[in-house]
Every structure is written in C-alpha cells, then in structure tokens.
ModelCIF file with pLDDT and N, C-alpha, C, O atoms, coordinates in Angstrom:
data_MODEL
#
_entry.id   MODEL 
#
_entity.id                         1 
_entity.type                       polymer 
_entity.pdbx_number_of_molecules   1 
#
_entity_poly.entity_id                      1 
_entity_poly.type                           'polypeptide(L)' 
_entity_poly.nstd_linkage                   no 
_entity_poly.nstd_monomer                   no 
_entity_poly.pdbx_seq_one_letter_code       
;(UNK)(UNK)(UNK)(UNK)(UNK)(UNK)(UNK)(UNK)(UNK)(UNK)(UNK)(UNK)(UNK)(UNK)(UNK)(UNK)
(UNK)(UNK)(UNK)(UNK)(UNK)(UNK)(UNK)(UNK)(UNK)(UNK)(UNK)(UNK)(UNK)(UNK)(UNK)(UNK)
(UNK)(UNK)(UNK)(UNK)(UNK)(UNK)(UNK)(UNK)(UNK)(UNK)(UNK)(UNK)(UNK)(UNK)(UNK)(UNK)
;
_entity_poly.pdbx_seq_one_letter_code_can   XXXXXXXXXXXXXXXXXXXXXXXXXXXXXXXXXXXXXXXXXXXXXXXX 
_entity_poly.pdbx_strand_id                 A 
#
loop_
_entity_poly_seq.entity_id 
_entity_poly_seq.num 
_entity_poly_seq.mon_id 
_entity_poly_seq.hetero 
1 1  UNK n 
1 2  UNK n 
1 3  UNK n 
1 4  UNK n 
1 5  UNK n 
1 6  UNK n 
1 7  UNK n 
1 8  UNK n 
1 9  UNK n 
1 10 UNK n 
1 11 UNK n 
1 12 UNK n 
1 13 UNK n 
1 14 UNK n 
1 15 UNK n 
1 16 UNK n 
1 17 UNK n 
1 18 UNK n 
1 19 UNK n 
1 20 UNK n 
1 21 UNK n 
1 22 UNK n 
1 23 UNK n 
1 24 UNK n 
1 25 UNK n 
1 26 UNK n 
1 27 UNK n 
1 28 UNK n 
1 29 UNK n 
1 30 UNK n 
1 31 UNK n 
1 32 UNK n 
1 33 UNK n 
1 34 UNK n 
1 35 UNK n 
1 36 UNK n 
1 37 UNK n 
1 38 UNK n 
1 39 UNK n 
1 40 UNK n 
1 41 UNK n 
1 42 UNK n 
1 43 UNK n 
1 44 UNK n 
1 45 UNK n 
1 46 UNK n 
1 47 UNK n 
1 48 UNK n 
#
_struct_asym.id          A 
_struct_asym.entity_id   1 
#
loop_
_ma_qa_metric.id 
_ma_qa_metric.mode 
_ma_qa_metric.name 
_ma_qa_metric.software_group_id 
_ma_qa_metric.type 
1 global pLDDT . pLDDT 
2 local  pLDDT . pLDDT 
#
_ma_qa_metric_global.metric_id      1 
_ma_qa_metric_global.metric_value   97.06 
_ma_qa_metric_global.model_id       1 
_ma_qa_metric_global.ordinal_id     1 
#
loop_
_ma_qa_metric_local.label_asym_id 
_ma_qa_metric_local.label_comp_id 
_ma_qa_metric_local.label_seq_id 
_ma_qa_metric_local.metric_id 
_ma_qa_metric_local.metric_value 
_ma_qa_metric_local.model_id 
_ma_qa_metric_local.ordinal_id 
A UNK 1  2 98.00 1 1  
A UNK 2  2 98.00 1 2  
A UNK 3  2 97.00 1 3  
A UNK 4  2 97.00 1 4  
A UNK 5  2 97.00 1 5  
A UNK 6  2 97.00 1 6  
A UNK 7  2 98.00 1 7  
A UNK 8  2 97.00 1 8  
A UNK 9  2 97.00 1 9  
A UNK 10 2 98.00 1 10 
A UNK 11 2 98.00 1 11 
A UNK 12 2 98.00 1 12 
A UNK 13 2 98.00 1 13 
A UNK 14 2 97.00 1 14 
A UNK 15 2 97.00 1 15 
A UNK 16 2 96.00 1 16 
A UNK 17 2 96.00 1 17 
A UNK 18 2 96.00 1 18 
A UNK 19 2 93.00 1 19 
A UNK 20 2 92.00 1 20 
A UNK 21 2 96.00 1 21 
A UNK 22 2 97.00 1 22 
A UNK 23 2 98.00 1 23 
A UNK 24 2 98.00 1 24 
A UNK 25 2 98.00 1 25 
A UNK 26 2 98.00 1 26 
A UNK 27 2 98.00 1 27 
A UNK 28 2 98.00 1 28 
A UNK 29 2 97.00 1 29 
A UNK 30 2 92.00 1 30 
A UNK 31 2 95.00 1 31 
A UNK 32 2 96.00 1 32 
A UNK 33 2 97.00 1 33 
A UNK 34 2 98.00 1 34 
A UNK 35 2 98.00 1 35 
A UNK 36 2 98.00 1 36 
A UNK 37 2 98.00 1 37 
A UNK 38 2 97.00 1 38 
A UNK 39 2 98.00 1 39 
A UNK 40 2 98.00 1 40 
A UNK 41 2 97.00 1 41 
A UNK 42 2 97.00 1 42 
A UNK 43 2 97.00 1 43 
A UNK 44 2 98.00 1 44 
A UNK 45 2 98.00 1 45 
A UNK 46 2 98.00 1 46 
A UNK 47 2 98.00 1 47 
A UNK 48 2 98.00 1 48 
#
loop_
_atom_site.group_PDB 
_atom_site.id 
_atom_site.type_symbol 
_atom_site.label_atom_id 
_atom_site.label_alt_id 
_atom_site.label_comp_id 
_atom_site.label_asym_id 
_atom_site.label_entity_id 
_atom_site.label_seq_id 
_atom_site.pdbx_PDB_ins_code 
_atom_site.Cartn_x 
_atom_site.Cartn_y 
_atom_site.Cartn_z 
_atom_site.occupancy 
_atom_site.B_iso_or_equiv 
_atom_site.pdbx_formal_charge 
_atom_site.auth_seq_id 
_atom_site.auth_comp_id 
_atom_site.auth_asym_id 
_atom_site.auth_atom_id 
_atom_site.pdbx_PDB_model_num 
ATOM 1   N N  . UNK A 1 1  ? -51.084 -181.549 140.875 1.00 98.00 ? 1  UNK A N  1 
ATOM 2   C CA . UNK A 1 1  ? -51.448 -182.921 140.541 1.00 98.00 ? 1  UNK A CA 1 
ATOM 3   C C  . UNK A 1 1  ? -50.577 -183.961 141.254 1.00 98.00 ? 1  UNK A C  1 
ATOM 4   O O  . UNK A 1 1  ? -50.641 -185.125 140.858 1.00 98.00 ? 1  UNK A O  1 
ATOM 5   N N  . UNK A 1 2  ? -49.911 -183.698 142.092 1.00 98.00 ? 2  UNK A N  1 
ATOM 6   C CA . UNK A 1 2  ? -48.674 -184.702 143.156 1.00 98.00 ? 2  UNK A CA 1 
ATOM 7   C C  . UNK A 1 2  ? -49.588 -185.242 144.028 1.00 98.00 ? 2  UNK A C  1 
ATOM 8   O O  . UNK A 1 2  ? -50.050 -184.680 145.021 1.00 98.00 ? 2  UNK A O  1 
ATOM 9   N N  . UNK A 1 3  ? -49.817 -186.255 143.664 1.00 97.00 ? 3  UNK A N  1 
ATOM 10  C CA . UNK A 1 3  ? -50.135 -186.623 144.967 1.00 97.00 ? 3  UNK A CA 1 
ATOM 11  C C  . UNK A 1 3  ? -49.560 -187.038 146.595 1.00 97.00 ? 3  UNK A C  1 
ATOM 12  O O  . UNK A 1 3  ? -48.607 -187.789 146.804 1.00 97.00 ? 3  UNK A O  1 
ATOM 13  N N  . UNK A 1 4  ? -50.442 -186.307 147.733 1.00 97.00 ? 4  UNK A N  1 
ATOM 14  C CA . UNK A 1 4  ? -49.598 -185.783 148.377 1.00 97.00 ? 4  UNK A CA 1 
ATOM 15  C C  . UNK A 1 4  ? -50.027 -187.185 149.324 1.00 97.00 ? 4  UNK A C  1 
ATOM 16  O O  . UNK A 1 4  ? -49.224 -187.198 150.257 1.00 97.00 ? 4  UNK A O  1 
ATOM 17  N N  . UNK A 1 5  ? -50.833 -188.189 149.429 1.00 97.00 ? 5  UNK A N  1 
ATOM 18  C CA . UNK A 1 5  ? -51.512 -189.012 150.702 1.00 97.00 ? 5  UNK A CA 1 
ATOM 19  C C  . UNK A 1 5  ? -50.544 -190.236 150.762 1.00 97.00 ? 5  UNK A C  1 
ATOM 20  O O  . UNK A 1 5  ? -50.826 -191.290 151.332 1.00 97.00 ? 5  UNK A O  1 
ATOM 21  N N  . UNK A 1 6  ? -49.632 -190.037 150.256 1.00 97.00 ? 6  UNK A N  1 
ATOM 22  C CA . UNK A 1 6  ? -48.379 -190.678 150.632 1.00 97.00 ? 6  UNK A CA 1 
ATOM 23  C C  . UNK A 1 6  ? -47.193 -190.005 151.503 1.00 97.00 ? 6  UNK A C  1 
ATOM 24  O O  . UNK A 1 6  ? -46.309 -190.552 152.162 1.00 97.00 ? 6  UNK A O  1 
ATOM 25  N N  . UNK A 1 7  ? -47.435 -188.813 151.314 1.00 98.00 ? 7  UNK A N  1 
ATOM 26  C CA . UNK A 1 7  ? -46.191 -188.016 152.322 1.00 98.00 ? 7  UNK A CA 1 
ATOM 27  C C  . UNK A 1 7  ? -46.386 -188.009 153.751 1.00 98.00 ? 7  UNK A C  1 
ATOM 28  O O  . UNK A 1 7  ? -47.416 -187.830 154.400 1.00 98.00 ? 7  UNK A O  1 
ATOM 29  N N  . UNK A 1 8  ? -45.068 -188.263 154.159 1.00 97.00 ? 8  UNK A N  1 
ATOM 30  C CA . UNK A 1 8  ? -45.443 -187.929 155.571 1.00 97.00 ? 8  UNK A CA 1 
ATOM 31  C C  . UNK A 1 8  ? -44.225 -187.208 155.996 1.00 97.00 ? 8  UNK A C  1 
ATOM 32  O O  . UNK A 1 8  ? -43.902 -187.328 157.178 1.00 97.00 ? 8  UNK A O  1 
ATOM 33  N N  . UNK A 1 9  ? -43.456 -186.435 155.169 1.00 97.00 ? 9  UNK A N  1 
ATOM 34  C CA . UNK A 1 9  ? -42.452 -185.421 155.676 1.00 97.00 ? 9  UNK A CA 1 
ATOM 35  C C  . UNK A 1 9  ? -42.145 -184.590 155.007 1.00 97.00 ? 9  UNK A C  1 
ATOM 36  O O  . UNK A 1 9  ? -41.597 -184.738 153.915 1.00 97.00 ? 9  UNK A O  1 
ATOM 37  N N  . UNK A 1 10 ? -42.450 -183.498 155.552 1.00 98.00 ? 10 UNK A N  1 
ATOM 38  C CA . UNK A 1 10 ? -41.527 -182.335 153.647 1.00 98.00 ? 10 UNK A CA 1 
ATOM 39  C C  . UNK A 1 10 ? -40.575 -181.519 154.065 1.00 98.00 ? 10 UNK A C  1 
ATOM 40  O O  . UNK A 1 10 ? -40.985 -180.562 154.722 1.00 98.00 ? 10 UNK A O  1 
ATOM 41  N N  . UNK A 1 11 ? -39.226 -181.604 153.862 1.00 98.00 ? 11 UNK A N  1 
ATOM 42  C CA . UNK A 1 11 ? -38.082 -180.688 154.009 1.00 98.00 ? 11 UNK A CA 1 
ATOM 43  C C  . UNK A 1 11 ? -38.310 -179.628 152.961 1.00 98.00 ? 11 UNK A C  1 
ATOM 44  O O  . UNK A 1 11 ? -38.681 -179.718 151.791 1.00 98.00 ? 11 UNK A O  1 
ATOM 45  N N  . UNK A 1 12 ? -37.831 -178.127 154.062 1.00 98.00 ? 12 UNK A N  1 
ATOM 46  C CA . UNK A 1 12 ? -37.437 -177.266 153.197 1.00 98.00 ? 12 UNK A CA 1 
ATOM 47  C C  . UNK A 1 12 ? -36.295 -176.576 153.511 1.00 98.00 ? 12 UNK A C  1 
ATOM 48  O O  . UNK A 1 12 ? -36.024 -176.216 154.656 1.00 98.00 ? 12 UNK A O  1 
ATOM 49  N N  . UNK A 1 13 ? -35.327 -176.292 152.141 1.00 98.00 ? 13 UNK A N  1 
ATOM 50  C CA . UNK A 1 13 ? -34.280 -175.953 152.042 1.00 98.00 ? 13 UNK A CA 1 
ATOM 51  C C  . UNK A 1 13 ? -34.239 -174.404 151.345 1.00 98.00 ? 13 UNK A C  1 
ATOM 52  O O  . UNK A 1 13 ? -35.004 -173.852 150.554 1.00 98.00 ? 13 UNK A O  1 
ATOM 53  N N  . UNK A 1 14 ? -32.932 -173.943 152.040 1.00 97.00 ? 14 UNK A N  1 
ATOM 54  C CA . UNK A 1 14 ? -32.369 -172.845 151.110 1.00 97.00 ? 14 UNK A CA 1 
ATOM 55  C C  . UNK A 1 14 ? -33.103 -171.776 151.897 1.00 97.00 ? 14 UNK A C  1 
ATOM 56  O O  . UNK A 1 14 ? -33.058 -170.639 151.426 1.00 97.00 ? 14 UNK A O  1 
ATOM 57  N N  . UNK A 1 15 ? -33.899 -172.007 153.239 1.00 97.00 ? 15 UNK A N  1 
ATOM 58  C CA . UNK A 1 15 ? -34.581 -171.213 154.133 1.00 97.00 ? 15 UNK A CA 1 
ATOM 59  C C  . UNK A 1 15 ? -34.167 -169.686 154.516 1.00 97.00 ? 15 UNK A C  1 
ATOM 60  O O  . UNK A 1 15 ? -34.908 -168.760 154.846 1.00 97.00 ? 15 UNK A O  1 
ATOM 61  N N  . UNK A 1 16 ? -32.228 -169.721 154.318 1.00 96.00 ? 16 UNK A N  1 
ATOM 62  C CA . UNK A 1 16 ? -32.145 -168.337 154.430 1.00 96.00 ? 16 UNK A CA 1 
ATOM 63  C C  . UNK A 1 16 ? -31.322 -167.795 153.662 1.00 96.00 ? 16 UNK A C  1 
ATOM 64  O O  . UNK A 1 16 ? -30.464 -168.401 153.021 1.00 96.00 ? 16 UNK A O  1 
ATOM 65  N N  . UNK A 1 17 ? -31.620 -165.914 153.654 1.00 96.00 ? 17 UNK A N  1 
ATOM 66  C CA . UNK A 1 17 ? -30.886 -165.156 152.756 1.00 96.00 ? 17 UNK A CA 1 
ATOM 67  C C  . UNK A 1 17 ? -29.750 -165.513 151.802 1.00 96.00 ? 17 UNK A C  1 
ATOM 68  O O  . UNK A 1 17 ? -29.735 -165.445 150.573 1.00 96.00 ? 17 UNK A O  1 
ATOM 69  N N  . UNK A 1 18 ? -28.560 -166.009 152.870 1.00 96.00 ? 18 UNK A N  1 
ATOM 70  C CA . UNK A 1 18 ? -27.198 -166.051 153.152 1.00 96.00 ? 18 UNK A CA 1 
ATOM 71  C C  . UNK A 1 18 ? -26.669 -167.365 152.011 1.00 96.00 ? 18 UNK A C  1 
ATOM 72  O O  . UNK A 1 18 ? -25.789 -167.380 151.150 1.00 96.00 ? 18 UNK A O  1 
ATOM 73  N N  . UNK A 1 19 ? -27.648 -168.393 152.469 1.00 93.00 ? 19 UNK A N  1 
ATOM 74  C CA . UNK A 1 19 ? -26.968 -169.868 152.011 1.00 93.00 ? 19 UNK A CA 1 
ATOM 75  C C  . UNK A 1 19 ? -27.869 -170.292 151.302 1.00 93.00 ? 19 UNK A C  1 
ATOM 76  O O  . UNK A 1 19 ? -29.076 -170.078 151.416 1.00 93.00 ? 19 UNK A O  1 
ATOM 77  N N  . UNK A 1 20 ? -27.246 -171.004 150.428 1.00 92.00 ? 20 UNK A N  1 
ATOM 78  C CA . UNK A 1 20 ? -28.050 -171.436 149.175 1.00 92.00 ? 20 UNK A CA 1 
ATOM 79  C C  . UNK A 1 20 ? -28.282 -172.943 149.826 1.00 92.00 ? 20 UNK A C  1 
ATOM 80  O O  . UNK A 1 20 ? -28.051 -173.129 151.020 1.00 92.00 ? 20 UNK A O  1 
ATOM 81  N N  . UNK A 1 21 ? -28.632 -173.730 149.185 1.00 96.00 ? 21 UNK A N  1 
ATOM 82  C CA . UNK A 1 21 ? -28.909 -175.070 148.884 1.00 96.00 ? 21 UNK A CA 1 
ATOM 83  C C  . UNK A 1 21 ? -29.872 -175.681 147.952 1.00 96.00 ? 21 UNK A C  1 
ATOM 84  O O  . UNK A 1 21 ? -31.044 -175.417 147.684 1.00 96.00 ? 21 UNK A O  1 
ATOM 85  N N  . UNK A 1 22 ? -28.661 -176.983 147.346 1.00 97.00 ? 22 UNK A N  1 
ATOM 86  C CA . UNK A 1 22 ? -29.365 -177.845 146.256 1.00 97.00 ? 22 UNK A CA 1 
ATOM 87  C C  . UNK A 1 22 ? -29.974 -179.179 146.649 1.00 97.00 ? 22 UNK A C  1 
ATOM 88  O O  . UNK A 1 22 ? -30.972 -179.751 146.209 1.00 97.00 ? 22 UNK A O  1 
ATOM 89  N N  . UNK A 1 23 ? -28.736 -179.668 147.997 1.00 98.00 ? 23 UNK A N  1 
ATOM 90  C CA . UNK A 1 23 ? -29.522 -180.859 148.539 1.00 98.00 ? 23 UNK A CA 1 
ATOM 91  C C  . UNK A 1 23 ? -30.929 -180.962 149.172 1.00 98.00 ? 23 UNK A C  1 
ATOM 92  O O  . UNK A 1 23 ? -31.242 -180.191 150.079 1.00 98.00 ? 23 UNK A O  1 
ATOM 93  N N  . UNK A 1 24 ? -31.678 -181.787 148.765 1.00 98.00 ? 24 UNK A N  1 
ATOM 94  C CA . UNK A 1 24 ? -32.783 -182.111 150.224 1.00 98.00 ? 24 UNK A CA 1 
ATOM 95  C C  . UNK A 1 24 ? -31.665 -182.215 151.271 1.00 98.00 ? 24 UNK A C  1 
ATOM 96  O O  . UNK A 1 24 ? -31.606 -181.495 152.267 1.00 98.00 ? 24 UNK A O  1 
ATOM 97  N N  . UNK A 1 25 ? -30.963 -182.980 151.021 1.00 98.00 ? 25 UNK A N  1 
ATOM 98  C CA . UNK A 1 25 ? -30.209 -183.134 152.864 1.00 98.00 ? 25 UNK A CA 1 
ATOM 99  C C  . UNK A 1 25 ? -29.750 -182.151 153.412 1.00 98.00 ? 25 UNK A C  1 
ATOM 100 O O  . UNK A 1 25 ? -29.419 -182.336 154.583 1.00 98.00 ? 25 UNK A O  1 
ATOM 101 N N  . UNK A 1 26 ? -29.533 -180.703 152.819 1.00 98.00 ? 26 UNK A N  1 
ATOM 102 C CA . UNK A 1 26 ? -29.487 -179.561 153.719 1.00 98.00 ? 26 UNK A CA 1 
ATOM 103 C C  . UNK A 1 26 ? -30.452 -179.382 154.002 1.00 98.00 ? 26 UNK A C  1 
ATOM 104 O O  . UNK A 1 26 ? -30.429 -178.564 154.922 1.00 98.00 ? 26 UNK A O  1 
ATOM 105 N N  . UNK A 1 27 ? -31.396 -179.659 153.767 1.00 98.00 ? 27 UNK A N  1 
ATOM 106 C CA . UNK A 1 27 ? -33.213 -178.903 154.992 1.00 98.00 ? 27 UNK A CA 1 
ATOM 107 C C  . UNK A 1 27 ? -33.174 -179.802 155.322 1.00 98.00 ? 27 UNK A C  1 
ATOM 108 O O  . UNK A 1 27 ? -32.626 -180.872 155.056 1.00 98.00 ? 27 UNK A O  1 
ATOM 109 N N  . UNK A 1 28 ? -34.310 -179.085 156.509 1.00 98.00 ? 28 UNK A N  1 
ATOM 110 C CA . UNK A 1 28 ? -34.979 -180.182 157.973 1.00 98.00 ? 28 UNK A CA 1 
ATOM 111 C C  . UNK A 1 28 ? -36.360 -179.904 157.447 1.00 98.00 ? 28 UNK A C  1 
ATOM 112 O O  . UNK A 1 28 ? -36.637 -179.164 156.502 1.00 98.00 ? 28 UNK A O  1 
ATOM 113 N N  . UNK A 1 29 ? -37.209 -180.622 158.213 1.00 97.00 ? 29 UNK A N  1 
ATOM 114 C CA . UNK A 1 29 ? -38.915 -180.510 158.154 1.00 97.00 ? 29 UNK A CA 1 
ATOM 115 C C  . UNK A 1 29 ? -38.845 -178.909 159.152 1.00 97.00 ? 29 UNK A C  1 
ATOM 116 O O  . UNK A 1 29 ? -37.921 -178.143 159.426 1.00 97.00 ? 29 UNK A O  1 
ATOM 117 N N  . UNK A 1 30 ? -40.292 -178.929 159.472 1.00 92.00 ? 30 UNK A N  1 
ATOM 118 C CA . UNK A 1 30 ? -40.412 -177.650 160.431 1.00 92.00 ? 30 UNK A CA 1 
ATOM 119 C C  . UNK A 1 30 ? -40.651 -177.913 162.284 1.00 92.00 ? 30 UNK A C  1 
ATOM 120 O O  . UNK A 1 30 ? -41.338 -177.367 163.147 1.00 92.00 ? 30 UNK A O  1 
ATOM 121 N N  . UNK A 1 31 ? -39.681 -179.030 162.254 1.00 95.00 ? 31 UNK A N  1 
ATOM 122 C CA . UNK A 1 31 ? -39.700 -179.577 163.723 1.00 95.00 ? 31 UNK A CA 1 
ATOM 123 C C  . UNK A 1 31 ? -37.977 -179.284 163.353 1.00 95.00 ? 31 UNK A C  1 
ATOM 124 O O  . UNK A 1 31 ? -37.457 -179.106 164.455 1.00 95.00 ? 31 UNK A O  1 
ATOM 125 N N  . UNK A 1 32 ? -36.973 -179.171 162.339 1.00 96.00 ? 32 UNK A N  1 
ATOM 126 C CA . UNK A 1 32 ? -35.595 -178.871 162.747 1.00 96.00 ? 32 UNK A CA 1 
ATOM 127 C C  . UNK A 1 32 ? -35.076 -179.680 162.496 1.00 96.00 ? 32 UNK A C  1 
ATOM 128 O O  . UNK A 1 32 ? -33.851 -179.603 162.589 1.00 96.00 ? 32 UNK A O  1 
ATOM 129 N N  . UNK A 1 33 ? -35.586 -180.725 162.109 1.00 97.00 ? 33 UNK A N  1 
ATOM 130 C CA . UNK A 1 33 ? -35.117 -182.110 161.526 1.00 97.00 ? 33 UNK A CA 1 
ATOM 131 C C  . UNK A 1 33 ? -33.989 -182.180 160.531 1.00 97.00 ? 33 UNK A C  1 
ATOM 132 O O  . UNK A 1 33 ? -34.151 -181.325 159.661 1.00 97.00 ? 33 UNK A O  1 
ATOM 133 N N  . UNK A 1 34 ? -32.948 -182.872 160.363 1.00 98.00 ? 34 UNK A N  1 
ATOM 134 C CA . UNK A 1 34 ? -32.828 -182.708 159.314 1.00 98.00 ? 34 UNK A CA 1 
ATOM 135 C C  . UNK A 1 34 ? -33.158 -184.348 158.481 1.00 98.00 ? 34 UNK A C  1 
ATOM 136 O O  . UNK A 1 34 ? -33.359 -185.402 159.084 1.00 98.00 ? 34 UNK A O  1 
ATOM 137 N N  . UNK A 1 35 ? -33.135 -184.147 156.809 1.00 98.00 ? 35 UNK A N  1 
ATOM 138 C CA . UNK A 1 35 ? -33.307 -185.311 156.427 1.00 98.00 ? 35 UNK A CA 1 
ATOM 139 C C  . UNK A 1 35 ? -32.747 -186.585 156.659 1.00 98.00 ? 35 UNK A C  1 
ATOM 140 O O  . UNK A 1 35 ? -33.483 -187.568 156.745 1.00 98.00 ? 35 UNK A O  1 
ATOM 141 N N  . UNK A 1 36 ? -31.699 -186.658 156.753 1.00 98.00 ? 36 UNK A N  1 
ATOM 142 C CA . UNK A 1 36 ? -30.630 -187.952 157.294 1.00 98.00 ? 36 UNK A CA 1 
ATOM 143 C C  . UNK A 1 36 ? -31.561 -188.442 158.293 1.00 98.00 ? 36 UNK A C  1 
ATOM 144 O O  . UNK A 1 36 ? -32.405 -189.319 158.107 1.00 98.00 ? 36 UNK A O  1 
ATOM 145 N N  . UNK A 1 37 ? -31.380 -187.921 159.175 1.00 98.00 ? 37 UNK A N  1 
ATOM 146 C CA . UNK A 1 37 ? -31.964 -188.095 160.659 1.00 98.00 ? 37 UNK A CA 1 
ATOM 147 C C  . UNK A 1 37 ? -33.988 -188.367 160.389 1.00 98.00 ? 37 UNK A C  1 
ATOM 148 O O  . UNK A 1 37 ? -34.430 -189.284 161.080 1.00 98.00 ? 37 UNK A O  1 
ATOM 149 N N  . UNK A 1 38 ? -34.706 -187.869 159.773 1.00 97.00 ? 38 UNK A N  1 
ATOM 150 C CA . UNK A 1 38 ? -35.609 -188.393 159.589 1.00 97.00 ? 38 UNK A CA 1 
ATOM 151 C C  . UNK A 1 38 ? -35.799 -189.850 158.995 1.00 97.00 ? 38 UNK A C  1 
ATOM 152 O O  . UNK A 1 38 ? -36.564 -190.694 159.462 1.00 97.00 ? 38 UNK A O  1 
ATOM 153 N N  . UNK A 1 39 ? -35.159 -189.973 158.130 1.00 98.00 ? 39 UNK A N  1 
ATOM 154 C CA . UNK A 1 39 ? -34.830 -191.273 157.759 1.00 98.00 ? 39 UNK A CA 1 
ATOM 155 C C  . UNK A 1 39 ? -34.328 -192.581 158.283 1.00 98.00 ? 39 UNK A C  1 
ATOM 156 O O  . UNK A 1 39 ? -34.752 -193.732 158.176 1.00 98.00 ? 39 UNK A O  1 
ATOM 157 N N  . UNK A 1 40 ? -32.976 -191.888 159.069 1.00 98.00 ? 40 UNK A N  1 
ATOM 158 C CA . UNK A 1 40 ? -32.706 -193.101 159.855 1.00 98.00 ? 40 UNK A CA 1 
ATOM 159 C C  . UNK A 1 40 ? -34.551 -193.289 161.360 1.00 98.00 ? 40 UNK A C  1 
ATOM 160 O O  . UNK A 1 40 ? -35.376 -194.184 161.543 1.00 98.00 ? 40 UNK A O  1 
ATOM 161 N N  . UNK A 1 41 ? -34.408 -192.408 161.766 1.00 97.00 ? 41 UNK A N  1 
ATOM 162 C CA . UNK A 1 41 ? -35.768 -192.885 162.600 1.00 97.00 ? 41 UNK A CA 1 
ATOM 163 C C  . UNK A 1 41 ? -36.629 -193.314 162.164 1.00 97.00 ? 41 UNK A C  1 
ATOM 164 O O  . UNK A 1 41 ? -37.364 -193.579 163.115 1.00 97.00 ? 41 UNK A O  1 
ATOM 165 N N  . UNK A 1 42 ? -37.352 -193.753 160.784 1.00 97.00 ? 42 UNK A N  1 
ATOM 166 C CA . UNK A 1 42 ? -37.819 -194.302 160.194 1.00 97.00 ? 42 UNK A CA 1 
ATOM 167 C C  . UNK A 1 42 ? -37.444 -195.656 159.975 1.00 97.00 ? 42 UNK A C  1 
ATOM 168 O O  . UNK A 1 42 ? -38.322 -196.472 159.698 1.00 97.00 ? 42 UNK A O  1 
ATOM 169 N N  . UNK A 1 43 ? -35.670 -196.168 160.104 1.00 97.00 ? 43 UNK A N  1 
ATOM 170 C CA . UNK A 1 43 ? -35.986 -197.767 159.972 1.00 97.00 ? 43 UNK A CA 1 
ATOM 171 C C  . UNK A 1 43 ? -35.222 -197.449 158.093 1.00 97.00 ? 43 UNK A C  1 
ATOM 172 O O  . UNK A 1 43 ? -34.948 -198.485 157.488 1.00 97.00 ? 43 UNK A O  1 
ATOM 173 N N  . UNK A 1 44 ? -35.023 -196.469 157.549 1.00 98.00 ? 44 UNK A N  1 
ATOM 174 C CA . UNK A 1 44 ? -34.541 -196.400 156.104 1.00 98.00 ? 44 UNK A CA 1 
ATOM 175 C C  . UNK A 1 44 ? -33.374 -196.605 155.973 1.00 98.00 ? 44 UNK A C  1 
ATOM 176 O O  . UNK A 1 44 ? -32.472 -196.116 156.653 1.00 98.00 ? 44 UNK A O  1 
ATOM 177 N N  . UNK A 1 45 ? -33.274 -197.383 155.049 1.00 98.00 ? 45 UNK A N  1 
ATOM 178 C CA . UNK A 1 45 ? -31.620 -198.126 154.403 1.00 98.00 ? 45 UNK A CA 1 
ATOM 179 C C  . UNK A 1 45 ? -31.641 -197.432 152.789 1.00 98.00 ? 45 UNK A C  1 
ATOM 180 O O  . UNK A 1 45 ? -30.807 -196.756 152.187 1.00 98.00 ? 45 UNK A O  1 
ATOM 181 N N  . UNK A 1 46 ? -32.532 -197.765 152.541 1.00 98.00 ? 46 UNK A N  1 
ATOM 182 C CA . UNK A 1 46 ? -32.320 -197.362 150.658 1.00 98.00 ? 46 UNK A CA 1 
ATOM 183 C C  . UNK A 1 46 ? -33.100 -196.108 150.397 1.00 98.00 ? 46 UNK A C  1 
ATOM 184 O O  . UNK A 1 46 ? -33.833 -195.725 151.309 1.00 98.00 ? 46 UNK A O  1 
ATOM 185 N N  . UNK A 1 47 ? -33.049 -195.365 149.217 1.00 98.00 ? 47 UNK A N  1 
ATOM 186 C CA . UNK A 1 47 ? -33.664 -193.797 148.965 1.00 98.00 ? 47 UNK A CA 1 
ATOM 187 C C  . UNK A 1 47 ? -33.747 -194.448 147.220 1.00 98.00 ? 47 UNK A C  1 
ATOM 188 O O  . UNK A 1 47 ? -32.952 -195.097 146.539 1.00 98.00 ? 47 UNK A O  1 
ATOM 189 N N  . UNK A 1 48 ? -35.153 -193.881 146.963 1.00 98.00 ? 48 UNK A N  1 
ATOM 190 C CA . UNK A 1 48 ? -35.046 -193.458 145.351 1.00 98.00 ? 48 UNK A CA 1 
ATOM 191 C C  . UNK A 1 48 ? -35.420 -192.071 145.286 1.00 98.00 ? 48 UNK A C  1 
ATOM 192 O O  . UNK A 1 48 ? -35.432 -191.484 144.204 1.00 98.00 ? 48 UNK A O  1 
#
C-alpha cells in the first residue's frame, strides 16, 4: 500500500554476508550510488 509514484531512488543496504547495516546512508541505489551523494546531486539541503 506505499505508494511508490513519488520515488525516484531506492537504496539497498546490508547487501552482504559480512556487514550489517542500519543506516540508509550505508547503501547505494543499483548504479553504486551512495545516499549522501544522491542527494547532494539532487540540489538537497534538508531530509525528513
């Protein structure tokens, strides 16, 4: 029920065996991205 026609990026984290992760900001999208960096190329100052 999320609506999704607002997204235009989805990080995923915790991708391998070894390393955990809780942040979004440890994943990238599936171009390698990571979140920081998607954001700033976007022009983003604030996050909710």
């Amino acid at each position: 029920q999320l609506d999704r026609s607002h997204i235009v990026a989805y990080v995923k984290k915790g991708t391998r065996p070894e390393k955990d992760a809780y942040s979004g900001f440890e994943g990238t999208d599936d171009s390698g991205n990571p979140l920081a960096e998607l954001l700033r190329q976007r022009g983003i100052k604030k996050v909710y």
